[in-house]
PDB file of N, CA and C in Angstrom:
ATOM      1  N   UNK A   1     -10.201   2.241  13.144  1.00  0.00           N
ATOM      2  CA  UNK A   1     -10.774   1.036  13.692  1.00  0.00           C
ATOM      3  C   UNK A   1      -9.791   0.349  14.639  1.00  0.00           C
ATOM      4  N   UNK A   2      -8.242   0.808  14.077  1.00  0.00           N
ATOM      5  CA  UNK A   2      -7.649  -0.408  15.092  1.00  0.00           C
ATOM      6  C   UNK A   2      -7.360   0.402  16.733  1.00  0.00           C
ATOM      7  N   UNK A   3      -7.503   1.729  16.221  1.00  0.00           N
ATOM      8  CA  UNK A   3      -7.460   2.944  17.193  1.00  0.00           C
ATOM      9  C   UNK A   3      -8.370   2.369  18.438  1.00  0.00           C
ATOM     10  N   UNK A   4      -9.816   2.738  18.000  1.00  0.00           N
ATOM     11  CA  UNK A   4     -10.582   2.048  18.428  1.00  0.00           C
ATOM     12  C   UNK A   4     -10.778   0.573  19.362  1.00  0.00           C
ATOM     13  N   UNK A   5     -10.297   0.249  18.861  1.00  0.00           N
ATOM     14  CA  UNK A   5      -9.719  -1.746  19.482  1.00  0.00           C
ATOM     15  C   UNK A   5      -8.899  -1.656  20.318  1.00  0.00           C
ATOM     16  N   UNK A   6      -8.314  -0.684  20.774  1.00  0.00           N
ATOM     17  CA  UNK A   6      -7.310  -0.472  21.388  1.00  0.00           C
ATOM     18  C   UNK A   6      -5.907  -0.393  21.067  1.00  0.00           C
ATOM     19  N   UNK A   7      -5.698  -0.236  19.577  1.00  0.00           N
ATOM     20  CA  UNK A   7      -4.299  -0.818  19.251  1.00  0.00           C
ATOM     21  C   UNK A   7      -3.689   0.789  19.445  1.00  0.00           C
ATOM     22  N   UNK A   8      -1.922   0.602  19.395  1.00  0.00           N
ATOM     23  CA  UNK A   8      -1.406   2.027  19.346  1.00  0.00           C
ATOM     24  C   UNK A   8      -1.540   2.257  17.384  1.00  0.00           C
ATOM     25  N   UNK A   9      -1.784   3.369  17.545  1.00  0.00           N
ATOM     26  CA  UNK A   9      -1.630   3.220  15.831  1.00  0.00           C
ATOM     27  C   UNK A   9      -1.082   4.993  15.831  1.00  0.00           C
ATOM     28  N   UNK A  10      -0.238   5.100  14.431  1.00  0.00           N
ATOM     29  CA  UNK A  10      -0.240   6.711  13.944  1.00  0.00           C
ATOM     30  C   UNK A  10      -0.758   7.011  13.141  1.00  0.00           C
ATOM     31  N   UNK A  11      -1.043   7.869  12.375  1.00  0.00           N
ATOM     32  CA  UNK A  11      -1.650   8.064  11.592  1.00  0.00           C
ATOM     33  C   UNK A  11      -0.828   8.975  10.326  1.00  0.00           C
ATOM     34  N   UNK A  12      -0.753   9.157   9.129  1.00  0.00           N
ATOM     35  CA  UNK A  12      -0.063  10.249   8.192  1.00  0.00           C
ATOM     36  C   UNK A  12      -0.405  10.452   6.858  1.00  0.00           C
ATOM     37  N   UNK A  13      -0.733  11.487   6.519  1.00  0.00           N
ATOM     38  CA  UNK A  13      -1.253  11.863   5.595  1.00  0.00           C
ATOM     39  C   UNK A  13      -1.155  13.257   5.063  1.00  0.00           C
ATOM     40  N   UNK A  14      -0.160  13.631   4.023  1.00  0.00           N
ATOM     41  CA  UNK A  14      -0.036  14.843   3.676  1.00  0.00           C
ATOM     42  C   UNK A  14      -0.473  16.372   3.559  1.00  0.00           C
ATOM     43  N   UNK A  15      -2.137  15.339   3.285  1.00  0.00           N
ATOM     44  CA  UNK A  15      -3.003  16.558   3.440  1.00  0.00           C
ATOM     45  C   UNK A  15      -3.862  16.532   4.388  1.00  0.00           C
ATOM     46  N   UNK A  16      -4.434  15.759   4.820  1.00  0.00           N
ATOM     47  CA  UNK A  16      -5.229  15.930   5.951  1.00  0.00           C
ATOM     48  C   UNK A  16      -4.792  15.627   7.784  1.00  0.00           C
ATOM     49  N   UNK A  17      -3.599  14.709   7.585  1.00  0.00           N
ATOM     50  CA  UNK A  17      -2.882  14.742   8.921  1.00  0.00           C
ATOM     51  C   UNK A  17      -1.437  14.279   8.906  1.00  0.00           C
ATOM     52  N   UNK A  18      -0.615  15.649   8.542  1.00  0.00           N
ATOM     53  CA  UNK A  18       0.840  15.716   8.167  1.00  0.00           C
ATOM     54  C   UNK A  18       1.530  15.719   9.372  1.00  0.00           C
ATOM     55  N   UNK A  19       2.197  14.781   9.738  1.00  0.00           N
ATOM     56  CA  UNK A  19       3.116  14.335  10.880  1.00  0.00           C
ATOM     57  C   UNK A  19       4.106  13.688  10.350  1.00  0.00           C
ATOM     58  N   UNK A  20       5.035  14.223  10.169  1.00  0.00           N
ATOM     59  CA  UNK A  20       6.250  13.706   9.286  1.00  0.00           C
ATOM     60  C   UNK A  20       7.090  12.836  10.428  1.00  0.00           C
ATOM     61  N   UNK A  21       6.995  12.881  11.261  1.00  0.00           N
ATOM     62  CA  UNK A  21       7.538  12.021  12.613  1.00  0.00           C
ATOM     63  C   UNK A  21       7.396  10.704  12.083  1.00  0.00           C
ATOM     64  N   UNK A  22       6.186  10.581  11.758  1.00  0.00           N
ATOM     65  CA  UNK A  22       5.369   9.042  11.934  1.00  0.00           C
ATOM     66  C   UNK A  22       6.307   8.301  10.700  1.00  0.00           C
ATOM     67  N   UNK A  23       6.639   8.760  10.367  1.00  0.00           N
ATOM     68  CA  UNK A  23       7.952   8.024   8.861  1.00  0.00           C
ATOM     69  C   UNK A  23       9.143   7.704   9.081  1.00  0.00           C
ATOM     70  N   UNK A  24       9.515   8.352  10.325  1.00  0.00           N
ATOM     71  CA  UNK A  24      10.843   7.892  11.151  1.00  0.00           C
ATOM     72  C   UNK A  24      10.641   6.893  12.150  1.00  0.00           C
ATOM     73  N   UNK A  25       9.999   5.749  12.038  1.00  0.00           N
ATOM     74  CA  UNK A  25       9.217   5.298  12.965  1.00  0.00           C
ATOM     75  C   UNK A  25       9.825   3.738  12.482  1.00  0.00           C
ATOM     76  N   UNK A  26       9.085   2.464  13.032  1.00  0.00           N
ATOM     77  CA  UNK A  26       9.426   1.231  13.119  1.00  0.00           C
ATOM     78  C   UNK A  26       8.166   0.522  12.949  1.00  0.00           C
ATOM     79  N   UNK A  27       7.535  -0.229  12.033  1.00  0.00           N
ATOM     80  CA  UNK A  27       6.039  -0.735  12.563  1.00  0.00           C
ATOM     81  C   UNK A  27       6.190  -2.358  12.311  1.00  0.00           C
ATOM     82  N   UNK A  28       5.029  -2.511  13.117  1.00  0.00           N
ATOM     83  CA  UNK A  28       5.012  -4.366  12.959  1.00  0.00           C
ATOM     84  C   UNK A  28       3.418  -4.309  11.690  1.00  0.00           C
ATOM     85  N   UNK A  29       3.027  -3.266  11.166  1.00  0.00           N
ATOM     86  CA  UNK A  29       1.954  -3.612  10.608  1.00  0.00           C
ATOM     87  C   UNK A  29       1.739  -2.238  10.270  1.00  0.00           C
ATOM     88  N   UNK A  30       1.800  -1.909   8.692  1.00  0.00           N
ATOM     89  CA  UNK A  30       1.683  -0.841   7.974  1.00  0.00           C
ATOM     90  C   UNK A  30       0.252  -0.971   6.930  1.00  0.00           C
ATOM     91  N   UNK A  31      -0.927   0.095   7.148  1.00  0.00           N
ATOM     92  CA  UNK A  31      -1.928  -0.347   6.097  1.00  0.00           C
ATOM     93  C   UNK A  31      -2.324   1.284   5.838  1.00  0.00           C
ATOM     94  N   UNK A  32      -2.266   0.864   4.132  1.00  0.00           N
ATOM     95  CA  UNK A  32      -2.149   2.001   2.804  1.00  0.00           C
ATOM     96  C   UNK A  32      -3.647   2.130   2.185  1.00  0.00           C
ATOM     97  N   UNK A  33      -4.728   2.520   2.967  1.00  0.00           N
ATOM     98  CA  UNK A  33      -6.271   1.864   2.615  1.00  0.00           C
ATOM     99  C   UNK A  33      -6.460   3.272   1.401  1.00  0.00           C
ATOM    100  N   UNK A  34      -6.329   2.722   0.110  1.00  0.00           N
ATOM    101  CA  UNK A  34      -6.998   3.713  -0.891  1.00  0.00           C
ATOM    102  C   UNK A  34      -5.944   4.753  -0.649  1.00  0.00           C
ATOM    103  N   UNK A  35      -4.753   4.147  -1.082  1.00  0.00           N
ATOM    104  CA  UNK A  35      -3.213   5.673  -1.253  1.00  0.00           C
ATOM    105  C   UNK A  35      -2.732   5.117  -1.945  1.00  0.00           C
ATOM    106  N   UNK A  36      -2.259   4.033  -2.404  1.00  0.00           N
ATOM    107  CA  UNK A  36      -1.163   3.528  -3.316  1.00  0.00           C
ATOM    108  C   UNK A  36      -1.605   4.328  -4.838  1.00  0.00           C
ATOM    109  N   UNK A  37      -2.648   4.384  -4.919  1.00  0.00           N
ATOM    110  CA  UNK A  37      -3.326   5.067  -6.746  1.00  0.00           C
ATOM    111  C   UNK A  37      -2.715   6.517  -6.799  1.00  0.00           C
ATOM    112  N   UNK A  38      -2.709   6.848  -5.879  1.00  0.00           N
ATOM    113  CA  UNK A  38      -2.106   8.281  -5.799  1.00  0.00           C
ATOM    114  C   UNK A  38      -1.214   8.665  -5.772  1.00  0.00           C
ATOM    115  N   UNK A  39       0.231   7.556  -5.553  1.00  0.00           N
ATOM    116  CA  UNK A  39       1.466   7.977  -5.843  1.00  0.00           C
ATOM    117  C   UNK A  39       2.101   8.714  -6.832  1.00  0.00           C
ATOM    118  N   UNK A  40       2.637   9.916  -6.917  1.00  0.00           N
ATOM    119  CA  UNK A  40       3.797  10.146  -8.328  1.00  0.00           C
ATOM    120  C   UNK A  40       4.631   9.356  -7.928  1.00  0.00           C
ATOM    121  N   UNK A  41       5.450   8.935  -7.091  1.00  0.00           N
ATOM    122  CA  UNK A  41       6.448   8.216  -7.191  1.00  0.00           C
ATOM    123  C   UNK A  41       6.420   7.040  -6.301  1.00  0.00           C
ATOM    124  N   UNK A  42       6.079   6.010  -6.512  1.00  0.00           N
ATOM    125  CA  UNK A  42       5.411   4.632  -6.064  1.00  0.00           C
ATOM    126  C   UNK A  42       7.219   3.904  -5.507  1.00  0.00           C
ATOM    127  N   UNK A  43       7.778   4.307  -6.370  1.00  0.00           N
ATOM    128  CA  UNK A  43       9.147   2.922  -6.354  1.00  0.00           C
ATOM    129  C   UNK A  43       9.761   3.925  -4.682  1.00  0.00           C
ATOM    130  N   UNK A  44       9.576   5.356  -4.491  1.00  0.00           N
ATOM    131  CA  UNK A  44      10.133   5.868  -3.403  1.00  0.00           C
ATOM    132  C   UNK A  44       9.461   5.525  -2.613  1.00  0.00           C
ATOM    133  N   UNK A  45       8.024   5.946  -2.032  1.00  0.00           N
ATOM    134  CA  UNK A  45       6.926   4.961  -0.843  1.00  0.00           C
ATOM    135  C   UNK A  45       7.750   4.020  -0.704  1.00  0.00           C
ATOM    136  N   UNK A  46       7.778   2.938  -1.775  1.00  0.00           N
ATOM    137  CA  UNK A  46       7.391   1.601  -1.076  1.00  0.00           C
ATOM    138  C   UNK A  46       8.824   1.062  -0.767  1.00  0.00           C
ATOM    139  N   UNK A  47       9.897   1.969  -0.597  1.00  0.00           N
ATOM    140  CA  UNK A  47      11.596   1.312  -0.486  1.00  0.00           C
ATOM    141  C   UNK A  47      11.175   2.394   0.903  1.00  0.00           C
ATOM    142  N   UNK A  48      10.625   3.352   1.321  1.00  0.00           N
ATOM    143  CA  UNK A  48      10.442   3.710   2.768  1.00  0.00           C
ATOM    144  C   UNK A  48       9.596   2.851   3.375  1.00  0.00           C
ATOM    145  N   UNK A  49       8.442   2.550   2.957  1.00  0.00           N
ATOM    146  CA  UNK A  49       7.902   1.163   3.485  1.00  0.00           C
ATOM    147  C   UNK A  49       8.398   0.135   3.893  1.00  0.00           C
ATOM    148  N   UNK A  50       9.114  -0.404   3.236  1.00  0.00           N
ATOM    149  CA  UNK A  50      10.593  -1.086   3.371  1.00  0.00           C
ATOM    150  C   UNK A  50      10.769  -0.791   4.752  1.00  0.00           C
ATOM    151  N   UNK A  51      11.419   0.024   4.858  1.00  0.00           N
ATOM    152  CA  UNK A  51      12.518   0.448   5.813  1.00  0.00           C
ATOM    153  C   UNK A  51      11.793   1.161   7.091  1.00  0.00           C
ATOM    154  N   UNK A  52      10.648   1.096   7.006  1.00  0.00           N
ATOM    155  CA  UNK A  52       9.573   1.528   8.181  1.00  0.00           C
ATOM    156  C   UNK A  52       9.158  -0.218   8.933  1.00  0.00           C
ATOM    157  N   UNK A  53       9.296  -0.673   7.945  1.00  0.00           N
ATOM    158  CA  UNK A  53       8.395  -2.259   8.477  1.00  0.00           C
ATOM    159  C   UNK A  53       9.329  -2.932   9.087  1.00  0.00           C
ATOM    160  N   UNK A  54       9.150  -3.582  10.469  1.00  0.00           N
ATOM    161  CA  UNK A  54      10.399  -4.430  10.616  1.00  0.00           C
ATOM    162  C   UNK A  54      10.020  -5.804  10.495  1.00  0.00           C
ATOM    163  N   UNK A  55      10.985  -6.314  10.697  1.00  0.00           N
ATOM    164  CA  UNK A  55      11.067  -7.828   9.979  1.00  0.00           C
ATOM    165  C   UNK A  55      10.091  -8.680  10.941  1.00  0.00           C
ATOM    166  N   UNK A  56       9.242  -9.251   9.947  1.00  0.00           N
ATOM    167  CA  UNK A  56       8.335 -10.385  10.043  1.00  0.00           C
ATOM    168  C   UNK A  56       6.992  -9.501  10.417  1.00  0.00           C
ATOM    169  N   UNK A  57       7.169  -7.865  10.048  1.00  0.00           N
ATOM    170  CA  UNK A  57       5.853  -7.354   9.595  1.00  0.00           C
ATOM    171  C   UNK A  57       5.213  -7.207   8.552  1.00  0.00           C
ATOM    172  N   UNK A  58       3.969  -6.762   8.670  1.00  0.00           N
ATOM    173  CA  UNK A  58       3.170  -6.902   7.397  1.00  0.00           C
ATOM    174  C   UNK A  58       2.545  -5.555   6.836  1.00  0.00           C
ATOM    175  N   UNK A  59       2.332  -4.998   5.422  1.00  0.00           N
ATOM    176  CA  UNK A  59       1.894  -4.351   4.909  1.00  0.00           C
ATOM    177  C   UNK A  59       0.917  -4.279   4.221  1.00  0.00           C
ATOM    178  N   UNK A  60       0.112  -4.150   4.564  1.00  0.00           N
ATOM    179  CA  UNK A  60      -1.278  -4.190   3.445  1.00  0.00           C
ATOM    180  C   UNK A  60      -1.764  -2.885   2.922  1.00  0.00           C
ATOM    181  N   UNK A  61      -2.254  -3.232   1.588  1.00  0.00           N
ATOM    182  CA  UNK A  61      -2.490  -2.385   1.176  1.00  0.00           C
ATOM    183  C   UNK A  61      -4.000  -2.662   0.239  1.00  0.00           C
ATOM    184  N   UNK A  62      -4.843  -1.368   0.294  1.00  0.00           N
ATOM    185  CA  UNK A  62      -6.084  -1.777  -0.506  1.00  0.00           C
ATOM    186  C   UNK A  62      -6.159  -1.096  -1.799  1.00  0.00           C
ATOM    187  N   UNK A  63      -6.052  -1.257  -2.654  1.00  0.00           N
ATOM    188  CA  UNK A  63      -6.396  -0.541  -4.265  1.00  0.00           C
ATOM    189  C   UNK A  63      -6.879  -1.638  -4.752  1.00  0.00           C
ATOM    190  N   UNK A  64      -7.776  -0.841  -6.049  1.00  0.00           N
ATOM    191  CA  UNK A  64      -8.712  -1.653  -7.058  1.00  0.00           C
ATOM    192  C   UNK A  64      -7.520  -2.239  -8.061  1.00  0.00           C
ATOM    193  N   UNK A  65      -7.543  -3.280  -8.213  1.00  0.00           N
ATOM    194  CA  UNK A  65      -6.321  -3.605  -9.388  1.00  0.00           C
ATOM    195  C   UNK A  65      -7.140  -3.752 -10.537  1.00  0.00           C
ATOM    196  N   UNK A  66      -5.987  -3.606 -11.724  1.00  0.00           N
ATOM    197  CA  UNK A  66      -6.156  -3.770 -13.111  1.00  0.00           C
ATOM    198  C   UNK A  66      -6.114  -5.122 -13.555  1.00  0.00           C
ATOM    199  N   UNK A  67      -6.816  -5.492 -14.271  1.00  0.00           N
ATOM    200  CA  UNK A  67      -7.087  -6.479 -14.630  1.00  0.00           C
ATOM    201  C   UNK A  67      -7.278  -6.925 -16.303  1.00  0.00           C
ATOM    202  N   UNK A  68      -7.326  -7.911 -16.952  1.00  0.00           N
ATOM    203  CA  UNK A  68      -6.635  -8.119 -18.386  1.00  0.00           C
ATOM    204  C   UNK A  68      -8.153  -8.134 -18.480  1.00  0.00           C
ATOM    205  N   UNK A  69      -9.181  -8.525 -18.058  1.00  0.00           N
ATOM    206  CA  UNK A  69     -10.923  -8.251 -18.062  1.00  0.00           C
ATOM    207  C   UNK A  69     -11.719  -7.201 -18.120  1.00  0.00           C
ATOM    208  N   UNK A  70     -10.860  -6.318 -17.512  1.00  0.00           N
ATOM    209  CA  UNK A  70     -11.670  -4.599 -17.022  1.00  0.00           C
ATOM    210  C   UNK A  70     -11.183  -4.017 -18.526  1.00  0.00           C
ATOM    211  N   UNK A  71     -12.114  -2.779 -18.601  1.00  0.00           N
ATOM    212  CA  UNK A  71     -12.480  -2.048 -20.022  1.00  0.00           C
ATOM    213  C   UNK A  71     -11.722  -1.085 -19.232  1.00  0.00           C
ATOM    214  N   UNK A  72     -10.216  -0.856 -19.797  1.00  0.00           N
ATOM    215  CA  UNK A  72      -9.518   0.171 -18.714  1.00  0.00           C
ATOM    216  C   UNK A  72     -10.505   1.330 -19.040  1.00  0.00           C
ATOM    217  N   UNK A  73     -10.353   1.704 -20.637  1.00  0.00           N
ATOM    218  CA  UNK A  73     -11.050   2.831 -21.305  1.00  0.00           C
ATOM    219  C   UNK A  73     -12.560   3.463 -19.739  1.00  0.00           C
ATOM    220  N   UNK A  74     -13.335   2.310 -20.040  1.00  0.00           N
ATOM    221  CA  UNK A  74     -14.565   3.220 -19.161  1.00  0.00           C
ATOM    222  C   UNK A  74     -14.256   2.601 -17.338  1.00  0.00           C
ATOM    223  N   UNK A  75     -13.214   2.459 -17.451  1.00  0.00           N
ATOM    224  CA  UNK A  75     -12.696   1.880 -15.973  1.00  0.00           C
ATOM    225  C   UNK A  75     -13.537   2.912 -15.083  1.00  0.00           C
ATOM    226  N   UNK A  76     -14.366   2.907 -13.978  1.00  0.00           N
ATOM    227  CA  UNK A  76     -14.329   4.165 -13.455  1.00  0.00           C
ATOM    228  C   UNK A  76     -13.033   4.573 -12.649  1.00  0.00           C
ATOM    229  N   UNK A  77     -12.250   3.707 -11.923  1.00  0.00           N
ATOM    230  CA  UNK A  77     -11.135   3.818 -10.708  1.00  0.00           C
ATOM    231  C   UNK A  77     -10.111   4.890 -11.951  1.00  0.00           C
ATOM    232  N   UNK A  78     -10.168   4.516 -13.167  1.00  0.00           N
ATOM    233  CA  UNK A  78      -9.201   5.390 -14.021  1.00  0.00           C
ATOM    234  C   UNK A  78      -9.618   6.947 -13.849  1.00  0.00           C
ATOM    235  N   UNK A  79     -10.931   7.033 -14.041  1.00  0.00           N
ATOM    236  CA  UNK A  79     -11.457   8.262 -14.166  1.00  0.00           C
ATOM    237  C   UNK A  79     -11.343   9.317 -13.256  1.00  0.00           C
ATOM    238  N   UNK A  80     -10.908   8.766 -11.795  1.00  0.00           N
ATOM    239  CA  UNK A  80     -10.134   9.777 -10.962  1.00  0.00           C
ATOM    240  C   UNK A  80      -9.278  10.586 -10.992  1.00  0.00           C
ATOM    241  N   UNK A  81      -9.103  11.911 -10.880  1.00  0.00           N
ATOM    242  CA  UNK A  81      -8.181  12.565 -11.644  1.00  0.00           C
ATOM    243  C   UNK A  81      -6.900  12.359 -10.551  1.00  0.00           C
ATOM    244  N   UNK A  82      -6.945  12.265  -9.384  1.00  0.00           N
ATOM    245  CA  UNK A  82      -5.663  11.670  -8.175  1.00  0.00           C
ATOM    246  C   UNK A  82      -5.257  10.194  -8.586  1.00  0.00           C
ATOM    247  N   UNK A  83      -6.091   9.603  -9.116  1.00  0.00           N
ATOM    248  CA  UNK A  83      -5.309   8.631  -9.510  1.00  0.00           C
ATOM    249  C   UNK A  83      -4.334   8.689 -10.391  1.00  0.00           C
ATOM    250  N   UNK A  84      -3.140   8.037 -10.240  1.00  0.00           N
ATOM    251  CA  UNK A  84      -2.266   8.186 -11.028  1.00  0.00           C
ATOM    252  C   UNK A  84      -1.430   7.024 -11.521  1.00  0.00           C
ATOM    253  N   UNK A  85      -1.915   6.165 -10.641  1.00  0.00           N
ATOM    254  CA  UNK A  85      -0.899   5.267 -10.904  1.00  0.00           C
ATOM    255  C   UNK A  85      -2.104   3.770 -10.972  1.00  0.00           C
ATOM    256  N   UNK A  86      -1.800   2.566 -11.210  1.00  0.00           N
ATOM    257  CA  UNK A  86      -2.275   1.532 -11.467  1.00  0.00           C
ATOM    258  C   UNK A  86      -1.900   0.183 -10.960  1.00  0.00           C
ATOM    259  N   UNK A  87      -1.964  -0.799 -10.318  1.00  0.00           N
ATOM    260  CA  UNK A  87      -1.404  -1.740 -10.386  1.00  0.00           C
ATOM    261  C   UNK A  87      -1.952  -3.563 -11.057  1.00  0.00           C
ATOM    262  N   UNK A  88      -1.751  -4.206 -10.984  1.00  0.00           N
ATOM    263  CA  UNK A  88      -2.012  -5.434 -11.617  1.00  0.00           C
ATOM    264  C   UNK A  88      -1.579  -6.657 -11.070  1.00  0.00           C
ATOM    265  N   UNK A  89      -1.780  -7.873 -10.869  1.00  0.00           N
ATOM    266  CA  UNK A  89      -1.496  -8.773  -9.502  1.00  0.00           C
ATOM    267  C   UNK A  89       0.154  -9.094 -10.006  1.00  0.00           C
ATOM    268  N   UNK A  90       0.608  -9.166 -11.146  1.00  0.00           N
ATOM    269  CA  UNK A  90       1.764  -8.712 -11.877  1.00  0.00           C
ATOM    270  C   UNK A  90       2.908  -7.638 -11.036  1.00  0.00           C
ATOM    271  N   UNK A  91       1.739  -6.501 -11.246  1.00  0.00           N
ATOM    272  CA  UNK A  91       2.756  -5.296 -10.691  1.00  0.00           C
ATOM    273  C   UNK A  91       2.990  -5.902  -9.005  1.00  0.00           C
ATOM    274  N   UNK A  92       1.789  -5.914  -7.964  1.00  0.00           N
ATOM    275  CA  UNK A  92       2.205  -6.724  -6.735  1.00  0.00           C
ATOM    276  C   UNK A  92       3.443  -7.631  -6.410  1.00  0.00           C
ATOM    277  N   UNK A  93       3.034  -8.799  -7.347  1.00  0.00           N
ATOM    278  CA  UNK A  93       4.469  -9.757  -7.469  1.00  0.00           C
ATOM    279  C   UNK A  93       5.366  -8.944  -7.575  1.00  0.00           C
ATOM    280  N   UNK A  94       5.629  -7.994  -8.377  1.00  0.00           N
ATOM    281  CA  UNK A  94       6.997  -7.389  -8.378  1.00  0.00           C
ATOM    282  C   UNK A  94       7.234  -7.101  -7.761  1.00  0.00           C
ATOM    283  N   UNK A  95       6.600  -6.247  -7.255  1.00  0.00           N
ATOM    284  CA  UNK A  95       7.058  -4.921  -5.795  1.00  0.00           C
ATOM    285  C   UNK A  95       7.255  -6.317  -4.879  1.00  0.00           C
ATOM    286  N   UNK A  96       6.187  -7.698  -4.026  1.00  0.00           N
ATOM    287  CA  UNK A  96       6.945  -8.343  -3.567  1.00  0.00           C
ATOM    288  C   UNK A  96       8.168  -8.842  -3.540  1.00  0.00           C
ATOM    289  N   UNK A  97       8.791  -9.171  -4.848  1.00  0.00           N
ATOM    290  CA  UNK A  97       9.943  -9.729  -5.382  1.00  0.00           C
ATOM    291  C   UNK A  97      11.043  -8.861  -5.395  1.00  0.00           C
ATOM    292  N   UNK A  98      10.857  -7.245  -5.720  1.00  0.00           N
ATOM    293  CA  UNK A  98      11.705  -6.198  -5.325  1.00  0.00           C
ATOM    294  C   UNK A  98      12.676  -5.981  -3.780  1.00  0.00           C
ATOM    295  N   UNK A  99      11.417  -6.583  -3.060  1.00  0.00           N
ATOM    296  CA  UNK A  99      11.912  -6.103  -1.607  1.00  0.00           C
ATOM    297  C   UNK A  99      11.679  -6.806  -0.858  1.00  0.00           C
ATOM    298  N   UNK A 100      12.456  -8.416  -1.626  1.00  0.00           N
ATOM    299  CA  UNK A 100      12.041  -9.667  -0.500  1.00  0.00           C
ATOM    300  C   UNK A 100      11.099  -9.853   0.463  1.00  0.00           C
ATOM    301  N   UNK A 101       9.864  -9.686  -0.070  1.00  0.00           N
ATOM    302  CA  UNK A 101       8.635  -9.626   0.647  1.00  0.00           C
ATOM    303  C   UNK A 101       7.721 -11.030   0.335  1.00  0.00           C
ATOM    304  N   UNK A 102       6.988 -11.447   1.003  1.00  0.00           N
ATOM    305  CA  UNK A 102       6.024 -12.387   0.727  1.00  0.00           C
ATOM    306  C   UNK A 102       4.959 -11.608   0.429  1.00  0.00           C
ATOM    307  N   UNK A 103       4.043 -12.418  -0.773  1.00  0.00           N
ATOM    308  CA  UNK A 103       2.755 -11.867  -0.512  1.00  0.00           C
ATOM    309  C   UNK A 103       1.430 -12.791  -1.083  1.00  0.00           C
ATOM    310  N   UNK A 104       0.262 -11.951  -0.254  1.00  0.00           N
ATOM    311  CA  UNK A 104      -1.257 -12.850  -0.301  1.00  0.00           C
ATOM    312  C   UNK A 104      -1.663 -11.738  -0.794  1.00  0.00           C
ATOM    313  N   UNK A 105      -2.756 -12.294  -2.152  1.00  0.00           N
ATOM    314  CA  UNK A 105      -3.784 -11.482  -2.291  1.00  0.00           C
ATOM    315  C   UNK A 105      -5.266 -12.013  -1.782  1.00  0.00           C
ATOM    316  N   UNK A 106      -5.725 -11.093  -1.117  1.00  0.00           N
ATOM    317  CA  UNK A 106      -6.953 -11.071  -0.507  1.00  0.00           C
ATOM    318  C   UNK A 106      -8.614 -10.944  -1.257  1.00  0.00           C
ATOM    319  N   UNK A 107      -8.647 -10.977  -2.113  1.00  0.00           N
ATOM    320  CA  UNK A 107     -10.305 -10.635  -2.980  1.00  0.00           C
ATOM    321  C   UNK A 107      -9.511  -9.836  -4.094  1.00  0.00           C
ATOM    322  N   UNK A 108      -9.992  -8.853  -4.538  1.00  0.00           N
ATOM    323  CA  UNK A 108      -9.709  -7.845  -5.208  1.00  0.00           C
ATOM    324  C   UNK A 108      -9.101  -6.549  -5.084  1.00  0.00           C
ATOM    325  N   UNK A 109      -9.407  -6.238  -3.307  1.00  0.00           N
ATOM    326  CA  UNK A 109      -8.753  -5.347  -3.148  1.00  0.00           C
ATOM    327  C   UNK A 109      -7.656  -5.094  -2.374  1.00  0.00           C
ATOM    328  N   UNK A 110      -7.392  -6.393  -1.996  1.00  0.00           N
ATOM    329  CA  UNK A 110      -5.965  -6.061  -1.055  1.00  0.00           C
ATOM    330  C   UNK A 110      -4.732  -6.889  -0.782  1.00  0.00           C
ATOM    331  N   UNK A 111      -3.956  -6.331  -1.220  1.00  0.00           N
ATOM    332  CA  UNK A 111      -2.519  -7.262  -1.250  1.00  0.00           C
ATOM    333  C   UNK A 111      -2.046  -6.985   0.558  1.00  0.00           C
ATOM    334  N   UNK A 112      -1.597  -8.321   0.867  1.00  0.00           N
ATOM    335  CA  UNK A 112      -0.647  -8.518   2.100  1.00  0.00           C
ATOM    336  C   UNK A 112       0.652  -8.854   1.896  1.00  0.00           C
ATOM    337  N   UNK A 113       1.235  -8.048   2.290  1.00  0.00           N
ATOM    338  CA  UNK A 113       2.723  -8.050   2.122  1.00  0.00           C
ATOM    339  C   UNK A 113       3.756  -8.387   3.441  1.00  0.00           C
ATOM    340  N   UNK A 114       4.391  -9.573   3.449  1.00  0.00           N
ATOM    341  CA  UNK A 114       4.922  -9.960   4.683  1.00  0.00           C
ATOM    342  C   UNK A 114       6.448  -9.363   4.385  1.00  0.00           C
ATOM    343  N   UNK A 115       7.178  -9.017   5.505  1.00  0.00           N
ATOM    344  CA  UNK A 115       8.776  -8.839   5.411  1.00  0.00           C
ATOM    345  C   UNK A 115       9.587  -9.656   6.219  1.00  0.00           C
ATOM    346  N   UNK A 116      10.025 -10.911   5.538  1.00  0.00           N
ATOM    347  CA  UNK A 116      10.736 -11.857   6.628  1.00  0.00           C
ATOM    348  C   UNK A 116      11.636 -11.173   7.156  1.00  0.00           C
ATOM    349  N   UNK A 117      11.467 -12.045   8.687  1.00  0.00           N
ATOM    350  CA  UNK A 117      11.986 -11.676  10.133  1.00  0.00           C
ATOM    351  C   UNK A 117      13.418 -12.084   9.822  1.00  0.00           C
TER     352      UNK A 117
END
């Protein structure tokens, strides 16, 4: 979409469009739409995220969060077998607080993550 709009954008994705370039890169605006669940290793992403974003950019990201309300048991988002991982507006704060980040949550599905300039 932002392709579309005219923006420059890259694109990367392991399995369907592997460009390992695009990780050595610099962005003012990083978005993770339906990938964060799929991490094995979440704490490595998001310290390259880090270090991909430059200061006073933003990261967003969309996953279904967990919630102290949801029946994890018949959760469907659990029932994915790529899913692997989970988060909670809890877990967000952290990862903000990890990596001196600001952050907004948006509805349910999407945390904004600022990296002061």
């Amino acid at each position: 979409m932002l392709a579309e709009a005219g923006y420059p954008t890259a694109d990367h994705d392991p399995n369907f469009r592997p460009d390992p370039s695009v990780l050595d890169r610099r962005y003012d605006f990083i978005t993770c739409t339906e990938v964060v669940e799929h991490l094995h290793r979440p704490g490595e992403v998001f310290a390259r995220l880090d270090a991909m974003l430059k200061p006073g950019g933003l990261l967003s990201i969309m996953t279904e969060r967990l919630t102290l309300e949801r029946d994890f048991v018949g959760w469907r988002y659990r029932r994915q077998p790529s899913h692997v991982v989970f988060y909670s507006d809890q877990t967000i704060d952290w990862i903000a607080h990890r990596f001196g980040w600001r952050v907004g949550l948006h509805g349910p599905l999407v945390a904004l993550f600022e990296k002061p300039a």
